[in-house]
Protein backbone atom coordinates (compact mmCIF):
# COMPACT_ATOMS: atom_id res chain seq x y z
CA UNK A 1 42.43 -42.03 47.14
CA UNK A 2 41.93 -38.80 44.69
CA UNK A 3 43.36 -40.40 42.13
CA UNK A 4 40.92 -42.44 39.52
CA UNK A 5 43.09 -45.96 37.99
CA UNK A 6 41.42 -45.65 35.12
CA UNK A 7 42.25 -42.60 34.04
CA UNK A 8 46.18 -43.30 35.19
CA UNK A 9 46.39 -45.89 33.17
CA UNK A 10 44.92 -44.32 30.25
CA UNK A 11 47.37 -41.53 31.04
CA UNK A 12 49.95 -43.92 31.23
CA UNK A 13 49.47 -46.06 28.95
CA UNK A 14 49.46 -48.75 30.63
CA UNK A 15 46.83 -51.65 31.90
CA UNK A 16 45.11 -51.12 35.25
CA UNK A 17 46.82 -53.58 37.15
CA UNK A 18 50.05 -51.81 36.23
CA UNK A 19 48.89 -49.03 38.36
CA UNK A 20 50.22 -48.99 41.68
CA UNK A 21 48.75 -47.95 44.89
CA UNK A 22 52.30 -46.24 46.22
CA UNK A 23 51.41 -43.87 43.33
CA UNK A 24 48.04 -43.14 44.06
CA UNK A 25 49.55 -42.24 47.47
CA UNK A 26 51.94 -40.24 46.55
CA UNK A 27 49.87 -38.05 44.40
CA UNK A 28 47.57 -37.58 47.42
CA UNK A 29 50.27 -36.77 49.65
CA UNK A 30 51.41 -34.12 46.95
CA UNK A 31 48.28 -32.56 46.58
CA UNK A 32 48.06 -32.51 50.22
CA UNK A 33 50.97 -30.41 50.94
CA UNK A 34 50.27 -28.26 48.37
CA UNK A 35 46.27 -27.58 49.65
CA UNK A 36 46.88 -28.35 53.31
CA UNK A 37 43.26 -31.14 52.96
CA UNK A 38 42.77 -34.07 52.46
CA UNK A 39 38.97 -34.32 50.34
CA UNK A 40 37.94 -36.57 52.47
CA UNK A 41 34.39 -35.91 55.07
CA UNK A 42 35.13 -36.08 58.43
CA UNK A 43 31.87 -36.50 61.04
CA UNK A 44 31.12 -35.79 63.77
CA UNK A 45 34.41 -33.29 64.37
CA UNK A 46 34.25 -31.85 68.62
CA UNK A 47 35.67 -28.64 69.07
CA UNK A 48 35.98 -26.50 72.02
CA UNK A 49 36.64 -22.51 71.78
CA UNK A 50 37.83 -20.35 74.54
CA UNK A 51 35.95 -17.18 74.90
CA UNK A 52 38.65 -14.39 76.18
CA UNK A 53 36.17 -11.59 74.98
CA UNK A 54 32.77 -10.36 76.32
CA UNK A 55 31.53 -8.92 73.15
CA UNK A 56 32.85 -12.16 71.02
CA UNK A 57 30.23 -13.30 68.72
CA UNK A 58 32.12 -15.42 66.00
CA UNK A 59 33.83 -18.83 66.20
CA UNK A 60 36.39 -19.42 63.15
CA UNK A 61 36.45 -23.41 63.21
CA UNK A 62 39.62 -25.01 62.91
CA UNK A 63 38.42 -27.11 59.62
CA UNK A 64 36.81 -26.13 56.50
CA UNK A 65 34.54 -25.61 54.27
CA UNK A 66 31.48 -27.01 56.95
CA UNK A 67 29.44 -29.47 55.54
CA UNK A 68 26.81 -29.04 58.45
CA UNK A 69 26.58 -27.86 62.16
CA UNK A 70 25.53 -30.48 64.56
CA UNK A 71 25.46 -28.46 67.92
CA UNK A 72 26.58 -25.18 69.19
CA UNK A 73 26.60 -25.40 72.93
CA UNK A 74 27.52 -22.09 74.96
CA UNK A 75 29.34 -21.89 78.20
CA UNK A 76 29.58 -25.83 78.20
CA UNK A 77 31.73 -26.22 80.68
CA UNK A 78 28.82 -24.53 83.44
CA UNK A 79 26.34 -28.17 82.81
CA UNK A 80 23.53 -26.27 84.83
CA UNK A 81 24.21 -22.78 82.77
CA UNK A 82 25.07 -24.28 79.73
CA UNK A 83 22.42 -23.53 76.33
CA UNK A 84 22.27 -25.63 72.83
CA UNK A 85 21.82 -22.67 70.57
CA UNK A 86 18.85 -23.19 68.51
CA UNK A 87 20.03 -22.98 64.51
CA UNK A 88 18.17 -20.09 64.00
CA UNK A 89 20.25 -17.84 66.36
CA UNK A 90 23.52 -18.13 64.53
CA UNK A 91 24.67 -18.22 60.47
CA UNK A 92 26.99 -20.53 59.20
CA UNK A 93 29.38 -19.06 56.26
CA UNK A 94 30.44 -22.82 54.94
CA UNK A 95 33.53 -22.05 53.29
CA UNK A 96 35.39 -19.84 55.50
CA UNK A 97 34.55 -22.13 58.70
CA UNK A 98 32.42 -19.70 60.40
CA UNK A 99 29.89 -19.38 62.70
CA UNK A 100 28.61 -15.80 63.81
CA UNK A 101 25.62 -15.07 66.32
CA UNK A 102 23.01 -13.36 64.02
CA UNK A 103 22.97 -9.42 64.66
CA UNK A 104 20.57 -8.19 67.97
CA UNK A 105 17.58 -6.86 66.13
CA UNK A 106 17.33 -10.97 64.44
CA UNK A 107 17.57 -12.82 67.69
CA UNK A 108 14.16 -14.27 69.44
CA UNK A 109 14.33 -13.85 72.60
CA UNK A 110 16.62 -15.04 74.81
CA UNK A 111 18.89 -15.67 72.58
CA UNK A 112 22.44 -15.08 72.98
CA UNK A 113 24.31 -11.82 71.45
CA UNK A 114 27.43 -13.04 72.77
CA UNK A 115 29.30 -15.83 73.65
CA UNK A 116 30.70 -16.90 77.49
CA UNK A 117 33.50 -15.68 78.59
CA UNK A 118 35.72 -19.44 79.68
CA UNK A 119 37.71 -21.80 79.13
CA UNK A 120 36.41 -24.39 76.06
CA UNK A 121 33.33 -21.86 76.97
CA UNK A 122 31.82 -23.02 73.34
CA UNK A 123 31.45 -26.77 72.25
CA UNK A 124 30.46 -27.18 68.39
CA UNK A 125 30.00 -30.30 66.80
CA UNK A 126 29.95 -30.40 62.84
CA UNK A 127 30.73 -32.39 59.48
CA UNK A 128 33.46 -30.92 57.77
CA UNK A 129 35.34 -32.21 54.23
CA UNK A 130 34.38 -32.70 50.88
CA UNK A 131 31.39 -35.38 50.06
CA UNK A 132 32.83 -35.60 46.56
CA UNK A 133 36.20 -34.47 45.07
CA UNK A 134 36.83 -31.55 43.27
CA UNK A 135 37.03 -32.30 39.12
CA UNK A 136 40.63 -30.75 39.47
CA UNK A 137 41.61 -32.50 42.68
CA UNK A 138 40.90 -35.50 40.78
CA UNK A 139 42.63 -34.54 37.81
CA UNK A 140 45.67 -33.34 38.99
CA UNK A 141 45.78 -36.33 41.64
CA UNK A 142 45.47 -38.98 38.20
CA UNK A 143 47.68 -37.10 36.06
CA UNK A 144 50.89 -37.16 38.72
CA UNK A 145 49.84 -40.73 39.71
CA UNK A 146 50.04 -41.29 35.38
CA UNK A 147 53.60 -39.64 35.54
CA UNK A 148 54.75 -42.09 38.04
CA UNK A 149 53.50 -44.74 35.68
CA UNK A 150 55.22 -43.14 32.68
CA UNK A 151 58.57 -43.07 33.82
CA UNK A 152 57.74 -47.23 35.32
CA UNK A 153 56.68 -47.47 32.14
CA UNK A 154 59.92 -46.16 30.47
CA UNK A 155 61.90 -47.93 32.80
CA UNK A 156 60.35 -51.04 31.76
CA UNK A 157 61.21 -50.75 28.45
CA UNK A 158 64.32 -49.77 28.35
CA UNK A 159 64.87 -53.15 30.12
CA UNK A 160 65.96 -50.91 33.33
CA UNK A 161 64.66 -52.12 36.80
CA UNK A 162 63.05 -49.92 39.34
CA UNK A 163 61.02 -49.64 42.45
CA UNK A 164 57.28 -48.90 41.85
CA UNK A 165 57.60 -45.24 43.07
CA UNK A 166 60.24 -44.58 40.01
CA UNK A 167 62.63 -42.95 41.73
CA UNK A 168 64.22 -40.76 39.12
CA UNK A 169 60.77 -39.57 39.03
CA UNK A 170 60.12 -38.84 42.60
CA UNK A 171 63.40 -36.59 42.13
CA UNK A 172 62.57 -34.88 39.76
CA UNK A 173 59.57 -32.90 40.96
CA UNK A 174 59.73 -30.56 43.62
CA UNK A 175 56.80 -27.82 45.57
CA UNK A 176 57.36 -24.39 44.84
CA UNK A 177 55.43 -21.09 46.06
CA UNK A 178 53.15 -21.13 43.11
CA UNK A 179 52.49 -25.27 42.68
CA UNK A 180 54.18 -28.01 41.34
CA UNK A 181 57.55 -28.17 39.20
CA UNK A 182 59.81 -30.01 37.34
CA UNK A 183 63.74 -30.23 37.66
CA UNK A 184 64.35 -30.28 33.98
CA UNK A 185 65.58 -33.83 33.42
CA UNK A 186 63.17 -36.95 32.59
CA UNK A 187 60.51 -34.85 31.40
CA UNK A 188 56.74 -36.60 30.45
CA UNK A 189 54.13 -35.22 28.15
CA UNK A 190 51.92 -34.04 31.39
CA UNK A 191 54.44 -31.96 33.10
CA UNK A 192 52.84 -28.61 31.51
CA UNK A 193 49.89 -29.70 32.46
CA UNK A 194 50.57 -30.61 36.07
CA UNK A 195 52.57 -27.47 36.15
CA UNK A 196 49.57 -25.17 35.53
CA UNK A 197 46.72 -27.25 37.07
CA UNK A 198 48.97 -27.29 40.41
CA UNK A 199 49.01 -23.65 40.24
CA UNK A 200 45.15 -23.25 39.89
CA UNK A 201 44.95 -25.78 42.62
CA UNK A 202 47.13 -24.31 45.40
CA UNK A 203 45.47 -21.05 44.20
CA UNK A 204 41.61 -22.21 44.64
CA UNK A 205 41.80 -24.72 47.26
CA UNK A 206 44.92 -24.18 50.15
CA UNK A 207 43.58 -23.68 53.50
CA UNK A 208 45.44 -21.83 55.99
CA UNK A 209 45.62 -23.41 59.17
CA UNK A 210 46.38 -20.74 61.61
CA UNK A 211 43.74 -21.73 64.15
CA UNK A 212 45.57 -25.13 64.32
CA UNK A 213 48.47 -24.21 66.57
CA UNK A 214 48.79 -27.38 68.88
């Protein structure tokens, strides 16, 4: 979870075992749909690419930013044909999910200036993910986990039951094109502040996911 339970409870104001994991969840789903990721490192990711293209000497990965290439295998599918590409023949631009054959006059020889035409011609194997999370990931994750806990909190109080996921709370905040807002009714102290670090968020960190058209 993004979210750290100390820091929603200090938010809160409340003890840690007040903090509930349905809110920790909730704030990752939020920041999920509004960055398309999930922060977490995934190993060992298979991926095949058709080649349609003679002169095609870039593969666009499906996830990003690469945390390291395993294997680049060309024309895989031909298993007396097919070629591990050393490292050295090909660059790997991490945060864009890239992978481009190094120009012609920087290739030893024998290596490859494009890739095989076919059918799942190209099999890569890589790490992709985050091996920590991003300061604001976890900040913004804490801080809408904390306004769950507020409006518990309130609830509490006031002597008023509700479910852990406070639904008045749930309700009131909605995705928008720029980030997270607020319906103006059962407003907390970190609403501004979710507001703009949602914005920065969606703005620094949403993928696109055009290459993942099942």
């Amino acid at each position: 979870m993004l979210a750290n339970k100390q820091k929603v409870a200090d938010l809160a104001d409340i003890e840690t075992t007040d903090v509930k994991n349905v809110w920790l969840e909730y704030a990752d789903s939020i920041i999920y749909q509004l960055t398309n990721c999930d922060f977490e490192t995934h190993e060992d990711v298979i991926e095949y690419h058709d080649i349609v293209n003679g002169r095609t000497d870039v593969l666009f990965l499906r996830e990003y930013p690469i945390l390291s290439v395993t294997s680049v295998t060309d024309n895989s599918q031909d298993s007396s044909n097919s070629r591990i590409l050393d490292s050295s023949s090909y660059v790997v631009k991490t945060g864009e999910g890239i992978i481009k054959l190094k120009e012609p006059d920087n290739l030893s020889e024998g290596d490859p200036e494009y890739f095989t035409i076919g059918i799942n011609s190209v099999k890569v194997v890589y790490n992709h993910g985050y091996d920590f999370t991003p300061v604001a990931i976890g900040n913004l994750a804490s801080m809408i986990a904390a306004r769950m806990g507020i409006l518990w909190k309130r609830n509490a109080d006031a002597g008023v039951s509700s479910d852990d996921m406070s639904i008045t709370g749930v309700k009131s905040l909605k995705l928008s094109d720029f980030g997270v807002e607020f319906i103006p009714y059962n407003k907390t102290h970190l609403d501004k502040e979710i507001e703009e670090l949602s914005k920065f968020v969606k703005k620094k960190y949403r993928k696109s996911n055009i290459f993942n058209v099942v």
